[in-house]
PDB file of N, CA and C in Angstrom:
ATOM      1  N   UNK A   1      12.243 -23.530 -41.629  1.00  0.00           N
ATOM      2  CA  UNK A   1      12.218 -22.217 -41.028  1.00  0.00           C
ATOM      3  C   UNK A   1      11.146 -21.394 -41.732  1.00  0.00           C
ATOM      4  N   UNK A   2      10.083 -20.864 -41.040  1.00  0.00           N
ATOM      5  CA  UNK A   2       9.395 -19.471 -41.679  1.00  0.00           C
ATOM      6  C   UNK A   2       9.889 -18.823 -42.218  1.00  0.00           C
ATOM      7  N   UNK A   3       9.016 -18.069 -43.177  1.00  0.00           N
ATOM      8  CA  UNK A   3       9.310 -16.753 -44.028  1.00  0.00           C
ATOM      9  C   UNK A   3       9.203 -15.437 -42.382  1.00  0.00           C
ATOM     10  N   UNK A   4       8.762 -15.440 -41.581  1.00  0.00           N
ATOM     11  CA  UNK A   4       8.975 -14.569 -40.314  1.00  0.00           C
ATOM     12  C   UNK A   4      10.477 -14.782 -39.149  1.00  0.00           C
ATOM     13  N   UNK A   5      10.401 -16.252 -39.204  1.00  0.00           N
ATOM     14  CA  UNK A   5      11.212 -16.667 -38.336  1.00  0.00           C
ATOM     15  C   UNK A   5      13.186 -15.943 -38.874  1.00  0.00           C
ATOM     16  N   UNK A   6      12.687 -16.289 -40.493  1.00  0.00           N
ATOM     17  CA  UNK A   6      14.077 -16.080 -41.195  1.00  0.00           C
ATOM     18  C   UNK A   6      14.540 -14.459 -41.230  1.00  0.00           C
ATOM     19  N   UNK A   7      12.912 -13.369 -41.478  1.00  0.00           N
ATOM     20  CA  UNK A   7      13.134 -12.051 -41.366  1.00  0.00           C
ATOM     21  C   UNK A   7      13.984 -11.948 -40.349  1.00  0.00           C
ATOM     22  N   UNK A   8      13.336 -12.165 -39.180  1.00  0.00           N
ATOM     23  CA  UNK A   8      13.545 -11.870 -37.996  1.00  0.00           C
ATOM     24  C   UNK A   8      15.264 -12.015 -37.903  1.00  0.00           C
ATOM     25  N   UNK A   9      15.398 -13.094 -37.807  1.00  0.00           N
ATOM     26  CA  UNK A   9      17.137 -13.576 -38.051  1.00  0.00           C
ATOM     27  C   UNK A   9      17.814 -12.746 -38.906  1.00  0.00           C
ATOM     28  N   UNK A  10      17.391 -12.205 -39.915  1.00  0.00           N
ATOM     29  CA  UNK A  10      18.038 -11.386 -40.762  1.00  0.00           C
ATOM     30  C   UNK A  10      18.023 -10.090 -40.472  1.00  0.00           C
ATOM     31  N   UNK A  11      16.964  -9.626 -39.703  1.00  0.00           N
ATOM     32  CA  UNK A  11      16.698  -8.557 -39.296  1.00  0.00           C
ATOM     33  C   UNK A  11      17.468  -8.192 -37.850  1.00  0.00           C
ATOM     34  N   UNK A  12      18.551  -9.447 -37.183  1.00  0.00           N
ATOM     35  CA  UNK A  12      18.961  -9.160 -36.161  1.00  0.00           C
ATOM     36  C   UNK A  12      20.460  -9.012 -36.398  1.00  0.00           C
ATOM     37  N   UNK A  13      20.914  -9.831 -37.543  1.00  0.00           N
ATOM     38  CA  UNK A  13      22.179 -10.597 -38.071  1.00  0.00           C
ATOM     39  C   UNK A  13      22.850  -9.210 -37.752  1.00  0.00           C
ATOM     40  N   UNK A  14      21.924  -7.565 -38.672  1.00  0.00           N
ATOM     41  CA  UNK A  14      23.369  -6.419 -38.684  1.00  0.00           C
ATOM     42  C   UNK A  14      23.437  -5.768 -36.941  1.00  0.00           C
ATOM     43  N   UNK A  15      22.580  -6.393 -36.858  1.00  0.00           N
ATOM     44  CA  UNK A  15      22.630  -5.412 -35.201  1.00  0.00           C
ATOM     45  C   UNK A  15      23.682  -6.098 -34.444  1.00  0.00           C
ATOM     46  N   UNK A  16      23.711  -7.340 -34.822  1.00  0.00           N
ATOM     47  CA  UNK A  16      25.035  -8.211 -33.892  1.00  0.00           C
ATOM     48  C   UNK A  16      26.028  -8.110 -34.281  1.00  0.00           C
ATOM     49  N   UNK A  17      26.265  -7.763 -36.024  1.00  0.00           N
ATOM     50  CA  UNK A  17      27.603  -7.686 -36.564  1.00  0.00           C
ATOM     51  C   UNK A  17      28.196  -6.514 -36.294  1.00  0.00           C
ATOM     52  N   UNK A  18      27.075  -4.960 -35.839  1.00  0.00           N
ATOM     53  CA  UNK A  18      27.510  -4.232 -35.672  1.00  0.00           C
ATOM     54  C   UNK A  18      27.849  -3.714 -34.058  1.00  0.00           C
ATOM     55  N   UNK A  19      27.649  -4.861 -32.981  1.00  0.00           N
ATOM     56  CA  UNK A  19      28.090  -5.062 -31.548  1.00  0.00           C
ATOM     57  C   UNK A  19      29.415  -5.341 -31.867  1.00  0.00           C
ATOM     58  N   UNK A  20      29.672  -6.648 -32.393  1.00  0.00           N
ATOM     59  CA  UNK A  20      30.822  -7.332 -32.934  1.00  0.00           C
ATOM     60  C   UNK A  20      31.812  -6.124 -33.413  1.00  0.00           C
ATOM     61  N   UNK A  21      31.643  -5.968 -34.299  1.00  0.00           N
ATOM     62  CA  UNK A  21      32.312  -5.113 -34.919  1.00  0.00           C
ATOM     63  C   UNK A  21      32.791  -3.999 -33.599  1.00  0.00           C
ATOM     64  N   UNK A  22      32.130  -3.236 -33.211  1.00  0.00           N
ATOM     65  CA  UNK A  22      32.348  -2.104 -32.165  1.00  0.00           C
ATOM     66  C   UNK A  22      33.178  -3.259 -30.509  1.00  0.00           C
ATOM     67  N   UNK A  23      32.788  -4.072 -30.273  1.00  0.00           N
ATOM     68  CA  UNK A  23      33.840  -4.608 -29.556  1.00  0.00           C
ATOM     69  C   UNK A  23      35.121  -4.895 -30.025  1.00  0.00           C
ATOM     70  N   UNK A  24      34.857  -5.595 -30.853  1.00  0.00           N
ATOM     71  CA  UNK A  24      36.108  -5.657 -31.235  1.00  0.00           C
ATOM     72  C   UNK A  24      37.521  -4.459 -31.934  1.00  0.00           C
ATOM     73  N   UNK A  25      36.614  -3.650 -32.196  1.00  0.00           N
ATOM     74  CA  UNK A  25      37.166  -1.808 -31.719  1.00  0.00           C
ATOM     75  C   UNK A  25      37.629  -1.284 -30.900  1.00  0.00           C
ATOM     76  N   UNK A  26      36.883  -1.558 -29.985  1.00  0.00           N
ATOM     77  CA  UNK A  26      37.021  -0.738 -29.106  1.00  0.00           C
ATOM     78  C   UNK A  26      38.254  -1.711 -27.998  1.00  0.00           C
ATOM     79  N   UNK A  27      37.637  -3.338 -27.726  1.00  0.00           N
ATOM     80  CA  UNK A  27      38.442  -4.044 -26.922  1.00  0.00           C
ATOM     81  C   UNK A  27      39.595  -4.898 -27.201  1.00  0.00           C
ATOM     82  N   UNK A  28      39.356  -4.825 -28.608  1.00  0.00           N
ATOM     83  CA  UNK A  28      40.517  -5.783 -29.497  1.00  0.00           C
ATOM     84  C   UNK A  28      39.800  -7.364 -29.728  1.00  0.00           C
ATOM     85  N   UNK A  29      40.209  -7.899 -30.550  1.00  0.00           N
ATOM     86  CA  UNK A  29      39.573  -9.611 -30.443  1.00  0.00           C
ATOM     87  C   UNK A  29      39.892 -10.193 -29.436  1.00  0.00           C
ATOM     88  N   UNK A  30      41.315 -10.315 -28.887  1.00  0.00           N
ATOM     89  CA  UNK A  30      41.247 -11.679 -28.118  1.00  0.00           C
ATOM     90  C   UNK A  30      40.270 -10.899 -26.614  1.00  0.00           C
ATOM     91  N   UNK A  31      40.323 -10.037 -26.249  1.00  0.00           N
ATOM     92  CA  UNK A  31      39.302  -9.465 -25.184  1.00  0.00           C
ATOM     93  C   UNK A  31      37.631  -9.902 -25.681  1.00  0.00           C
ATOM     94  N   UNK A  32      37.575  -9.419 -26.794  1.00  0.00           N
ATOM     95  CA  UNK A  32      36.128  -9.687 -27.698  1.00  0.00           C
ATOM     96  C   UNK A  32      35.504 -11.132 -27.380  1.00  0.00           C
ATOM     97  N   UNK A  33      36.353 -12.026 -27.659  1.00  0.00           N
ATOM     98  CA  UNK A  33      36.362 -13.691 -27.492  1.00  0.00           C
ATOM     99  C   UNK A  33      36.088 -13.398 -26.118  1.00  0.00           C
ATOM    100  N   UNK A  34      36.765 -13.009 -25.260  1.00  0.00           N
ATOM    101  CA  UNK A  34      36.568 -13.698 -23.912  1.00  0.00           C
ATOM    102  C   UNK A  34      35.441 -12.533 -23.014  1.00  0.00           C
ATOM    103  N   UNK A  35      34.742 -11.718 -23.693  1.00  0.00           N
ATOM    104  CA  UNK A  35      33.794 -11.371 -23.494  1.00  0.00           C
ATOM    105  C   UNK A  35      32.506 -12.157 -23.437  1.00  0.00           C
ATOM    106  N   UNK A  36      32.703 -12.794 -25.153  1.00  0.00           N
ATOM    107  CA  UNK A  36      31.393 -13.965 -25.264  1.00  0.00           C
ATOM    108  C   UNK A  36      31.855 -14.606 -25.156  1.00  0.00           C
ATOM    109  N   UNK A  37      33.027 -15.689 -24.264  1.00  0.00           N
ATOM    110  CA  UNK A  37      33.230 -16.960 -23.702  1.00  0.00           C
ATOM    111  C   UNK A  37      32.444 -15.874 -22.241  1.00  0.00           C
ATOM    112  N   UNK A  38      32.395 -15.506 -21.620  1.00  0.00           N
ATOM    113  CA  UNK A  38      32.045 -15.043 -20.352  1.00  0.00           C
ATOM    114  C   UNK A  38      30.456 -14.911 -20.532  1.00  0.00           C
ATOM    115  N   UNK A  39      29.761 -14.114 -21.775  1.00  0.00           N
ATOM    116  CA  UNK A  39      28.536 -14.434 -21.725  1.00  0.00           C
ATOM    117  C   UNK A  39      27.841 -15.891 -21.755  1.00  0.00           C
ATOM    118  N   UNK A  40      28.583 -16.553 -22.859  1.00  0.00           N
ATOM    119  CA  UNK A  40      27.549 -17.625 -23.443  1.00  0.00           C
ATOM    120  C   UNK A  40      27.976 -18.497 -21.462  1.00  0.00           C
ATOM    121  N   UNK A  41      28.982 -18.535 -20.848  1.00  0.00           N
ATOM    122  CA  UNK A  41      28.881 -19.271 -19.772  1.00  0.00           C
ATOM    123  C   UNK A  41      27.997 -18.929 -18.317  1.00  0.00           C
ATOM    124  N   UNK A  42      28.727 -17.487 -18.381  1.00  0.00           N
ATOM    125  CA  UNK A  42      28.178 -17.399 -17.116  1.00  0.00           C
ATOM    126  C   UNK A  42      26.543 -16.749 -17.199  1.00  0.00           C
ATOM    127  N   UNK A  43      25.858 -16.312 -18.408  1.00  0.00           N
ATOM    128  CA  UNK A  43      25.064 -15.565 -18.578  1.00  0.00           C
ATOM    129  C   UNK A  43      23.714 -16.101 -19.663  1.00  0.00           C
ATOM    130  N   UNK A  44      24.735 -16.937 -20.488  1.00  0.00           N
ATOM    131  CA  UNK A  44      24.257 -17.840 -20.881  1.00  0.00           C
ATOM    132  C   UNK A  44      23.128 -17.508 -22.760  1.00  0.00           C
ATOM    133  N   UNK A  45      24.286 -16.126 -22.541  1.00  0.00           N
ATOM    134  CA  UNK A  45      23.934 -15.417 -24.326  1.00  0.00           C
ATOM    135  C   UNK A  45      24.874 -15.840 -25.335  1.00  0.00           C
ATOM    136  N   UNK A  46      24.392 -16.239 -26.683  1.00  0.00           N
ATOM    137  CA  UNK A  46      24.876 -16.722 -27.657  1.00  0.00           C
ATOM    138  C   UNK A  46      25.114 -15.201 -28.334  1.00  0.00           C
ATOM    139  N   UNK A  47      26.601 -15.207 -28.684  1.00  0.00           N
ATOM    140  CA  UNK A  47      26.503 -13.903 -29.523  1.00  0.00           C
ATOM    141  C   UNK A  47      25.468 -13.754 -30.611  1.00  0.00           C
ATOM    142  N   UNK A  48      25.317 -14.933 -31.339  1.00  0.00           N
ATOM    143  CA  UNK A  48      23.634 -14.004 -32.490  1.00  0.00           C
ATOM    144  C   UNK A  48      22.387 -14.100 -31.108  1.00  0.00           C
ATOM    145  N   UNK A  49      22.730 -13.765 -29.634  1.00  0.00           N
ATOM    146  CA  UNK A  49      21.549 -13.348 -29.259  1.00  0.00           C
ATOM    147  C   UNK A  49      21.237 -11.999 -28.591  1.00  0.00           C
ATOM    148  N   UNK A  50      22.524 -11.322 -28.434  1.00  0.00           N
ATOM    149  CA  UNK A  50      23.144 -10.309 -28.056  1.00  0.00           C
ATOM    150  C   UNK A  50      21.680  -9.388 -28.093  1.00  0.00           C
ATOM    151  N   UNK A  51      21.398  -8.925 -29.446  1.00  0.00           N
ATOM    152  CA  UNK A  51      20.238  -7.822 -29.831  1.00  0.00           C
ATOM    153  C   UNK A  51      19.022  -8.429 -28.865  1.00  0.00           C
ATOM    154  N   UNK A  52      18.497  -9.414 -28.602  1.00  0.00           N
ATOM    155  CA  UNK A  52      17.154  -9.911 -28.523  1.00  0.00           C
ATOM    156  C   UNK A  52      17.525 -10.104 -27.082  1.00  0.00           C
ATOM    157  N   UNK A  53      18.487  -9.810 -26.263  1.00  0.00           N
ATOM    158  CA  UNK A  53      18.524 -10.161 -24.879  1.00  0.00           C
ATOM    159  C   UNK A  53      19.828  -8.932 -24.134  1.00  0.00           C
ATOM    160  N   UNK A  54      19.508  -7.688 -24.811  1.00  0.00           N
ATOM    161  CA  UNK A  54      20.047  -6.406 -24.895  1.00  0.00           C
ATOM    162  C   UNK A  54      20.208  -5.888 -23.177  1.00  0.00           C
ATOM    163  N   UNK A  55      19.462  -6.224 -22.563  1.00  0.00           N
ATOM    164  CA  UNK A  55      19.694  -5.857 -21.340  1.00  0.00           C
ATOM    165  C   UNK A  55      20.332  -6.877 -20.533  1.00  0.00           C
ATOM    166  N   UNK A  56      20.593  -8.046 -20.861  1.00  0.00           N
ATOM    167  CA  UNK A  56      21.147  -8.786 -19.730  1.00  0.00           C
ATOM    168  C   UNK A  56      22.531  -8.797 -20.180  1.00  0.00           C
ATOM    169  N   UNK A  57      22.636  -8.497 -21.819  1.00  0.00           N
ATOM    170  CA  UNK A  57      23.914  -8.189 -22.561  1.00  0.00           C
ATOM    171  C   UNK A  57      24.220  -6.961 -21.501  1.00  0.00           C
ATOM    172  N   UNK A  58      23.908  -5.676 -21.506  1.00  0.00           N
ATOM    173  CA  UNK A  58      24.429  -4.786 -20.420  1.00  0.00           C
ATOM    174  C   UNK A  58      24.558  -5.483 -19.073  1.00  0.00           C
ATOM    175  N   UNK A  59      23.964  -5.840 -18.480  1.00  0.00           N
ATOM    176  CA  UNK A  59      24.473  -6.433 -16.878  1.00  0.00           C
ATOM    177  C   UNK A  59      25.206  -7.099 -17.020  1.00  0.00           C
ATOM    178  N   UNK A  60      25.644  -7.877 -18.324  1.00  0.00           N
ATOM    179  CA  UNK A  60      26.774  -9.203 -17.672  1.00  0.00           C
ATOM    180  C   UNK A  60      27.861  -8.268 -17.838  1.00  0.00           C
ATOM    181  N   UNK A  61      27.734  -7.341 -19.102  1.00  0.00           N
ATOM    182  CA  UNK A  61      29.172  -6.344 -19.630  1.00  0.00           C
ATOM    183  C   UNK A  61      29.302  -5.522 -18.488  1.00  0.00           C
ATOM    184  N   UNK A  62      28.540  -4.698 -17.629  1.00  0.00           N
ATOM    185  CA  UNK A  62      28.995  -3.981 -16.535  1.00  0.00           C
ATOM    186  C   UNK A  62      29.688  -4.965 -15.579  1.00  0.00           C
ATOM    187  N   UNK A  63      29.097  -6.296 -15.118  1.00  0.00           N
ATOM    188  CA  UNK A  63      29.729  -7.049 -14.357  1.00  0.00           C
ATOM    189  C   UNK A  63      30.612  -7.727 -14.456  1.00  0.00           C
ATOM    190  N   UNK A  64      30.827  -7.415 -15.975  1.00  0.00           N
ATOM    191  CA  UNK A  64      32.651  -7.969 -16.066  1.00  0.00           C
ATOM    192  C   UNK A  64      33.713  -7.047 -15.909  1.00  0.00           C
ATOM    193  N   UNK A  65      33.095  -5.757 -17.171  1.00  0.00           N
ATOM    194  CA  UNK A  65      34.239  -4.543 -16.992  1.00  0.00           C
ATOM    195  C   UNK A  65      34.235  -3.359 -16.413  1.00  0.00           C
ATOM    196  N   UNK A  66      33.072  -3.229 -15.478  1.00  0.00           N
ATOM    197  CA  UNK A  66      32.867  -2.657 -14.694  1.00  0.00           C
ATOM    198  C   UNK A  66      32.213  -1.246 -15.554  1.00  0.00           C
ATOM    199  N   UNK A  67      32.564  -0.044 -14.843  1.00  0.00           N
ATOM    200  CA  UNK A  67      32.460   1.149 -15.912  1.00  0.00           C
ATOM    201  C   UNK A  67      32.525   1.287 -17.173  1.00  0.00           C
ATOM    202  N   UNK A  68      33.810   1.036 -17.526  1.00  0.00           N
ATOM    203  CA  UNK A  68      33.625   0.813 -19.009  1.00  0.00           C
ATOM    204  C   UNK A  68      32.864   0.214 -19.558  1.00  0.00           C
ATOM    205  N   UNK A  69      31.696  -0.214 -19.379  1.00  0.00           N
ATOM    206  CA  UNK A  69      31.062  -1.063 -19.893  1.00  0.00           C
ATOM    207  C   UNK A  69      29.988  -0.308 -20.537  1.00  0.00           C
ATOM    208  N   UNK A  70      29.957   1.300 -19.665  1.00  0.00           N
ATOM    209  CA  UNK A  70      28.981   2.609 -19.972  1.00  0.00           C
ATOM    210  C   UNK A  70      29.771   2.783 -21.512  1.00  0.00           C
ATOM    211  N   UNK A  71      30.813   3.270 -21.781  1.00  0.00           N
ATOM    212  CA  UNK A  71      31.182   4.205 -22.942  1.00  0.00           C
ATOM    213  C   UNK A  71      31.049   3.036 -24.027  1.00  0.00           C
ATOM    214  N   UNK A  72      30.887   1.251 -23.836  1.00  0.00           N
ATOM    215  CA  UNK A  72      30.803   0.502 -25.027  1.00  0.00           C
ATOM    216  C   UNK A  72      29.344   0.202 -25.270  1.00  0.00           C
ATOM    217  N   UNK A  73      28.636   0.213 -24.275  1.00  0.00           N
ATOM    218  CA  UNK A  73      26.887   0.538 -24.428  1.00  0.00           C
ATOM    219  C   UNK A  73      26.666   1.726 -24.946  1.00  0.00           C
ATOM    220  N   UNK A  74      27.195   2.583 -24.969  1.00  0.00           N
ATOM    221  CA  UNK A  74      26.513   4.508 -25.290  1.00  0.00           C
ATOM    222  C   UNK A  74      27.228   3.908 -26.990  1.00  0.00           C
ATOM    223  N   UNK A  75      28.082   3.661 -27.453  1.00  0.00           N
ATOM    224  CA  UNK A  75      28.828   3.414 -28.780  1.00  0.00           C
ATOM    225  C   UNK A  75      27.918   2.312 -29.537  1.00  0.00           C
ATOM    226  N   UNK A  76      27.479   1.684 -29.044  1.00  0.00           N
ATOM    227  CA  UNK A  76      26.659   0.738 -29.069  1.00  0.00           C
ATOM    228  C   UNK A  76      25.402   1.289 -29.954  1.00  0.00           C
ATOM    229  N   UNK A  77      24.451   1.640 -28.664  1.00  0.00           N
ATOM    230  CA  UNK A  77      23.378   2.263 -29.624  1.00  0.00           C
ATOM    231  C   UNK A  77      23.227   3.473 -30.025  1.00  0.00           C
ATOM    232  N   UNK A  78      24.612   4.133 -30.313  1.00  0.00           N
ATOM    233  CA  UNK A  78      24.385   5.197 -31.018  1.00  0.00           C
ATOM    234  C   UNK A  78      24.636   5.276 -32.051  1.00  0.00           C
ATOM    235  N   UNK A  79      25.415   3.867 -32.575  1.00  0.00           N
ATOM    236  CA  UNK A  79      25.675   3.307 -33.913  1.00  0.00           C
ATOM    237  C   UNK A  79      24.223   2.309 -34.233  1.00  0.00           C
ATOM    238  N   UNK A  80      23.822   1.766 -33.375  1.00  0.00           N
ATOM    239  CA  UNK A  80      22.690   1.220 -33.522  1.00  0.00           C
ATOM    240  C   UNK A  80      21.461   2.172 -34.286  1.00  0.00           C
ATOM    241  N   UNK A  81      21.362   3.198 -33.565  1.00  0.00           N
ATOM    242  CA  UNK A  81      19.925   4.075 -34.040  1.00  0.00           C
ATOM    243  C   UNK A  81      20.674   5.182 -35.017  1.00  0.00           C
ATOM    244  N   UNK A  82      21.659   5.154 -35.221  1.00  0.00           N
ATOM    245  CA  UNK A  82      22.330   6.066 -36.397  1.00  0.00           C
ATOM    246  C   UNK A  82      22.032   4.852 -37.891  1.00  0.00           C
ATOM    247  N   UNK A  83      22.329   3.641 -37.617  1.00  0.00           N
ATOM    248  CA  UNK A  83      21.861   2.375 -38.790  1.00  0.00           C
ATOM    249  C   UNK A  83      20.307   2.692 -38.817  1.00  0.00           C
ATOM    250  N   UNK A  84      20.073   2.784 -37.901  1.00  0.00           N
ATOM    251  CA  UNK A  84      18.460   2.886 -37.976  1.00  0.00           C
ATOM    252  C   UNK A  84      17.942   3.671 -38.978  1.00  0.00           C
ATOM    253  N   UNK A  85      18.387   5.053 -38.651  1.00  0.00           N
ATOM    254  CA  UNK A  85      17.785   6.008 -39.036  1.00  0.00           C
ATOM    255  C   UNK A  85      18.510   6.051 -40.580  1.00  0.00           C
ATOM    256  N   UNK A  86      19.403   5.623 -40.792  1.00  0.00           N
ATOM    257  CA  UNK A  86      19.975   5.577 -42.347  1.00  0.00           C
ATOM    258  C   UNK A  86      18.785   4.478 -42.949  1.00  0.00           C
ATOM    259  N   UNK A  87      18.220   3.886 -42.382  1.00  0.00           N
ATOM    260  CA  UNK A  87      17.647   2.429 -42.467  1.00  0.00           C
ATOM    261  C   UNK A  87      16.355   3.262 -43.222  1.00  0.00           C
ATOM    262  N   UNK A  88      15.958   4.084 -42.584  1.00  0.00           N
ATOM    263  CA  UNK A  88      14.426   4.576 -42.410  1.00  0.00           C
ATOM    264  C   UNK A  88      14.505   5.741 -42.914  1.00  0.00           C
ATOM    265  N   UNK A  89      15.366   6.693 -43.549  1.00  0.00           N
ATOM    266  CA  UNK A  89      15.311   8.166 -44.272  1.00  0.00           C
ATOM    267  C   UNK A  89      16.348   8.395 -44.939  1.00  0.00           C
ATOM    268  N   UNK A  90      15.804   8.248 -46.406  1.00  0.00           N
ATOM    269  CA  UNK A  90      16.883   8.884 -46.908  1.00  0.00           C
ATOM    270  C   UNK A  90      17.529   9.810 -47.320  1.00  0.00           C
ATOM    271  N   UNK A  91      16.738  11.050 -46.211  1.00  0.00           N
ATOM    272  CA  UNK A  91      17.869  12.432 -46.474  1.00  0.00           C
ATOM    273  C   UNK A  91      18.489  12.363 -45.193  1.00  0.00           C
ATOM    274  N   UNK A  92      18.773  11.085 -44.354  1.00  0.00           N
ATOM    275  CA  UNK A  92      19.475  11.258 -43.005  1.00  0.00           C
ATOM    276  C   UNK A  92      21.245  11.144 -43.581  1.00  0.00           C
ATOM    277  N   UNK A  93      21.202  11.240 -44.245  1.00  0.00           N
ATOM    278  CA  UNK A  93      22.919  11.302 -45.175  1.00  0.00           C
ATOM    279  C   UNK A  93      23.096  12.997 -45.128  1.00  0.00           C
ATOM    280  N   UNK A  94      22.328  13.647 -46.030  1.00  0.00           N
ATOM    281  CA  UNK A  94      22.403  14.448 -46.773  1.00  0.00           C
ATOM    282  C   UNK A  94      22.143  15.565 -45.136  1.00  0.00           C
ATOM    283  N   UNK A  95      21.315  15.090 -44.013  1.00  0.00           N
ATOM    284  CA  UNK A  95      21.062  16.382 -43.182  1.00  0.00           C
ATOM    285  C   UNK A  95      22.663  15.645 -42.097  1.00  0.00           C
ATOM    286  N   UNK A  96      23.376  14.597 -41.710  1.00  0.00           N
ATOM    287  CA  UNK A  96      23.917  14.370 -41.658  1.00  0.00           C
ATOM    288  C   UNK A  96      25.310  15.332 -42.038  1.00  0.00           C
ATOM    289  N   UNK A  97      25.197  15.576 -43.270  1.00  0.00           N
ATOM    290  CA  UNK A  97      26.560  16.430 -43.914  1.00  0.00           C
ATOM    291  C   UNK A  97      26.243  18.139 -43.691  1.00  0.00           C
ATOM    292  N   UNK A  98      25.175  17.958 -43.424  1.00  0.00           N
ATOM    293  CA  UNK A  98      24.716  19.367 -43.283  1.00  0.00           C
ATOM    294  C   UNK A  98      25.099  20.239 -41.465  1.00  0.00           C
ATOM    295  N   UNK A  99      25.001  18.862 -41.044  1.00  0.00           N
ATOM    296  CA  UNK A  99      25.384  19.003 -39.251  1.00  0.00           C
ATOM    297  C   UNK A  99      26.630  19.240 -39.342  1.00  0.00           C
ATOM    298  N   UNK A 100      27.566  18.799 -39.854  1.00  0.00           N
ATOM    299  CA  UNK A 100      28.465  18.947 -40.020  1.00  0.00           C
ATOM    300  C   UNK A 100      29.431  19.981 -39.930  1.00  0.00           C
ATOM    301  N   UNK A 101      28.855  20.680 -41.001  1.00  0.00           N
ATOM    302  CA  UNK A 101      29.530  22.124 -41.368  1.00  0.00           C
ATOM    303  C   UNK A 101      28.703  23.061 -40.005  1.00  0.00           C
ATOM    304  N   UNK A 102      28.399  22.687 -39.299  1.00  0.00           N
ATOM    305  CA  UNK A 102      27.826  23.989 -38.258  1.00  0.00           C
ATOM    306  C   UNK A 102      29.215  23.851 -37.011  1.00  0.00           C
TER     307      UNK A 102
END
């Protein structure tokens, strides 16, 4: 494996753990499981591919759970670009606590 190939993988690993994680929140595990038994078959996504194939991840999830599938996409990347931005500044804590109190 590359020194790029492996970033990359590593660089995708928290974005999937943190799908994972939020399904399984929001839908419980045994729903979670049969979410990605429904992708990897009918759609044909491996959960570590979830991040890198983000939009067909939304069409298969609307076409299973219909609507709801909006409020676990919006949770999604708003935990997504909230990691981000902790990722990339580190007074996004500190203005974070500051939003807060308003």
């Amino acid at each position: 494996m590359t020194a790029q190939v492996s970033l990359q993988k590593k660089q995708s690993e928290t974005p999937n753990k943190l799908i994972d994680t939020i399904l399984n929140q929001t839908l419980g595990r045994e729903a979670t499981q049969i979410i990605y038994y429904y992708l990897e078959n009918r759609h044909l996504i491996q959960k570590h591919e979830i991040v890198e194939k983000l939009d067909s991840f939304n069409r298969a999830l609307e076409e299973y759970i219909g609507s709801g599938a909006e409020v676990i996409e919006k949770l999604i990347l708003e935990n997504l670009e909230t990691r981000r931005l902790e990722e990339n500044d580190d007074d996004f804590i500190e203005r974070q606590k500051i939003l807060k109190l308003f």
